[in-house]
C-alpha atoms as a PDB file:
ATOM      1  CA  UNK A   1     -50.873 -72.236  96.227  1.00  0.00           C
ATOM      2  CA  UNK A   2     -53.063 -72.451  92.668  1.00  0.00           C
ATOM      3  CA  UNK A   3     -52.149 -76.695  93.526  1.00  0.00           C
ATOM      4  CA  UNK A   4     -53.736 -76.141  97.022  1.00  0.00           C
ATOM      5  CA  UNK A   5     -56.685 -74.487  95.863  1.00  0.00           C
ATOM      6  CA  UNK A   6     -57.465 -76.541  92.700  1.00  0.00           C
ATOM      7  CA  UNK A   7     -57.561 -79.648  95.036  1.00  0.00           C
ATOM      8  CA  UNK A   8     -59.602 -77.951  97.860  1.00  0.00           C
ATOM      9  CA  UNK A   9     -61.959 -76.888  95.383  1.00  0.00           C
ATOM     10  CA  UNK A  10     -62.309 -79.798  93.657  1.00  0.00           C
ATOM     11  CA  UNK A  11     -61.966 -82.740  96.594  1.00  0.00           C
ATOM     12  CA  UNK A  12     -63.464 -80.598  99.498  1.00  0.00           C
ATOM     13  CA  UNK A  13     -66.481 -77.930  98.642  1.00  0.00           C
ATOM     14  CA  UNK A  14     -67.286 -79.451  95.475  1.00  0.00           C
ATOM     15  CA  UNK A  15     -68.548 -82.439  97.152  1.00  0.00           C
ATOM     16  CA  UNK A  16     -69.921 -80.097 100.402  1.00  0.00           C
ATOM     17  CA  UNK A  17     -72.052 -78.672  97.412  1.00  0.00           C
ATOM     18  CA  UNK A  18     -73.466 -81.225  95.423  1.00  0.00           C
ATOM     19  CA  UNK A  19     -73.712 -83.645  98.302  1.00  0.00           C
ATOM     20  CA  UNK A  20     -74.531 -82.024 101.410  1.00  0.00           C
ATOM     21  CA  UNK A  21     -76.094 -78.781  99.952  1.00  0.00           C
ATOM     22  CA  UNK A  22     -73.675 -76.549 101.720  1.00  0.00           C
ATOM     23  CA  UNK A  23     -72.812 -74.132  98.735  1.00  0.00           C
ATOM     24  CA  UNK A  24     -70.925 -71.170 100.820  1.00  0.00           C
ATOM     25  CA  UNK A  25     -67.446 -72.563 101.062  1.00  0.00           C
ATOM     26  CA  UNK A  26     -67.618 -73.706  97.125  1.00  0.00           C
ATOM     27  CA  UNK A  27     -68.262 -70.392  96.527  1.00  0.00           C
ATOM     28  CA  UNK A  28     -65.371 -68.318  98.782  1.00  0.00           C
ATOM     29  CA  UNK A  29     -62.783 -71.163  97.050  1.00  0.00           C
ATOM     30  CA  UNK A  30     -63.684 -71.090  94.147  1.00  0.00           C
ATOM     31  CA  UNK A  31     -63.392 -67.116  94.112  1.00  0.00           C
ATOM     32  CA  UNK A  32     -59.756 -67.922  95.542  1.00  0.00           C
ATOM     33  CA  UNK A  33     -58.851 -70.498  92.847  1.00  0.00           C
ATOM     34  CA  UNK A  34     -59.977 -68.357  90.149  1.00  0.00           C
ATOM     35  CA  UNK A  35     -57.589 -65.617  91.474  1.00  0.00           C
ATOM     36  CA  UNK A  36     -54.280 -67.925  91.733  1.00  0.00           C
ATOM     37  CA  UNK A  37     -55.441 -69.689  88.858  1.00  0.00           C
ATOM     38  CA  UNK A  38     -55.152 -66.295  86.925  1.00  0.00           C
ATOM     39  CA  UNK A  39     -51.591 -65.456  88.596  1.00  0.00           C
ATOM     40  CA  UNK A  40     -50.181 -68.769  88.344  1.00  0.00           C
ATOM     41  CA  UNK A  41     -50.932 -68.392  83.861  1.00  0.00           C
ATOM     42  CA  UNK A  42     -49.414 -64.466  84.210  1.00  0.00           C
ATOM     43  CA  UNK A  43     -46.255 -65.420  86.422  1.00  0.00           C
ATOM     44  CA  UNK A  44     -45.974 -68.482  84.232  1.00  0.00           C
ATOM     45  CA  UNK A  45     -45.779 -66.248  81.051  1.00  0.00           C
ATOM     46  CA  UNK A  46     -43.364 -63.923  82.639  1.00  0.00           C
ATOM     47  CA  UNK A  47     -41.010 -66.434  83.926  1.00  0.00           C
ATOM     48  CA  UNK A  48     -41.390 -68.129  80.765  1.00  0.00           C
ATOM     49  CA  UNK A  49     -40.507 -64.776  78.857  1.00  0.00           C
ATOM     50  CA  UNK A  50     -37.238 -64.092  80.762  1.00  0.00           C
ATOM     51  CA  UNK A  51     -35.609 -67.069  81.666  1.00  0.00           C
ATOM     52  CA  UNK A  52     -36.013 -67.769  76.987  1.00  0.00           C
ATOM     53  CA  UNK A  53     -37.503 -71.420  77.491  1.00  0.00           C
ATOM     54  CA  UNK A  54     -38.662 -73.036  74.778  1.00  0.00           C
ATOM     55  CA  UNK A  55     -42.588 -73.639  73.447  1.00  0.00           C
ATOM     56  CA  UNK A  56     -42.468 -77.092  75.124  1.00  0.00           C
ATOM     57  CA  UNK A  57     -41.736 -75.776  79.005  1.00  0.00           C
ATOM     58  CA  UNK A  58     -44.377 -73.430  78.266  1.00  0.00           C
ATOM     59  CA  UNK A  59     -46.715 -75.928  77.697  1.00  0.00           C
ATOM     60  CA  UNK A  60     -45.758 -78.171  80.327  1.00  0.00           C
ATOM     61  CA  UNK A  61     -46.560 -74.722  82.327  1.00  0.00           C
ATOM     62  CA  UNK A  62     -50.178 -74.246  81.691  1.00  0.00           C
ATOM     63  CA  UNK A  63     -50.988 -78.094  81.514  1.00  0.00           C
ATOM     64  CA  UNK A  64     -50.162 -78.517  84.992  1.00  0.00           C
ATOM     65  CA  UNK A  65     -52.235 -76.289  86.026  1.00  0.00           C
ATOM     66  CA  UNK A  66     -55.192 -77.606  84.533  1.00  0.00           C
ATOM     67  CA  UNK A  67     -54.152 -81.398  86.171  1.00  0.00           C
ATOM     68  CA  UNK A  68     -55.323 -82.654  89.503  1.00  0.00           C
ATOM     69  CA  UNK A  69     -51.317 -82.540  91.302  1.00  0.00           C
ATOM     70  CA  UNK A  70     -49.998 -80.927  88.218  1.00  0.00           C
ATOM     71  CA  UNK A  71     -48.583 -78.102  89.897  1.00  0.00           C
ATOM     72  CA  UNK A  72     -47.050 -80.332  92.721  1.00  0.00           C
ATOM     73  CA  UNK A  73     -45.281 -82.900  89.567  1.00  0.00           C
ATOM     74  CA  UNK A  74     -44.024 -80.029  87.579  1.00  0.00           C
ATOM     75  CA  UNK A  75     -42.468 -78.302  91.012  1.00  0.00           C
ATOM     76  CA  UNK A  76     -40.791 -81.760  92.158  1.00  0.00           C
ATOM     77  CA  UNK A  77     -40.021 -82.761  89.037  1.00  0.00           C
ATOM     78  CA  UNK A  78     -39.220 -79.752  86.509  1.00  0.00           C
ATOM     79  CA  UNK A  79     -38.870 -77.007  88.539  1.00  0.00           C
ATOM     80  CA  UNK A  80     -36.372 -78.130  91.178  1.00  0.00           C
ATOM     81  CA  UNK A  81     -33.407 -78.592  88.385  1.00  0.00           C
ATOM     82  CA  UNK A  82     -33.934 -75.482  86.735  1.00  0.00           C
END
């Protein structure tokens, strides 16, 4: 869901905003990002905590959320064999 609203932020209202001047739906998404963004880190850290991966997972973790598709390539990728 963080994936979902990272790229609807980013490739939908962001452009709305800056190119058509309609600010509102930036603003409700962006409220929602900032929310998943902030559970996706804490159940990162927790899952991260009890399953005892290593440093490296970890950062693999919080890098994909920062991405554009991050969270989507560490899901498919990582995630799937664990």
């Amino acid at each position: 869901m963080e994936g979902i609203s990272f790229l609807l932020l980013f490739g939908l209202t962001m452009p709305l905003k800056y190119w058509a001047g309609i600010g509102e739906p930036n603003q409700y998404v962006g409220y929602a990002h900032g929310f998943l963004f902030i559970g996706y880190v804490a159940l990162a850290l927790v899952v991260w905590k009890e399953q005892g991966w290593g440093w490296k997972i970890l950062a693999w973790l919080l890098l994909a959320s920062l991405l554009p598709f991050g969270t989507f390539y560490l899901d498919s990728r990582f995630l799937g064999k664990v």
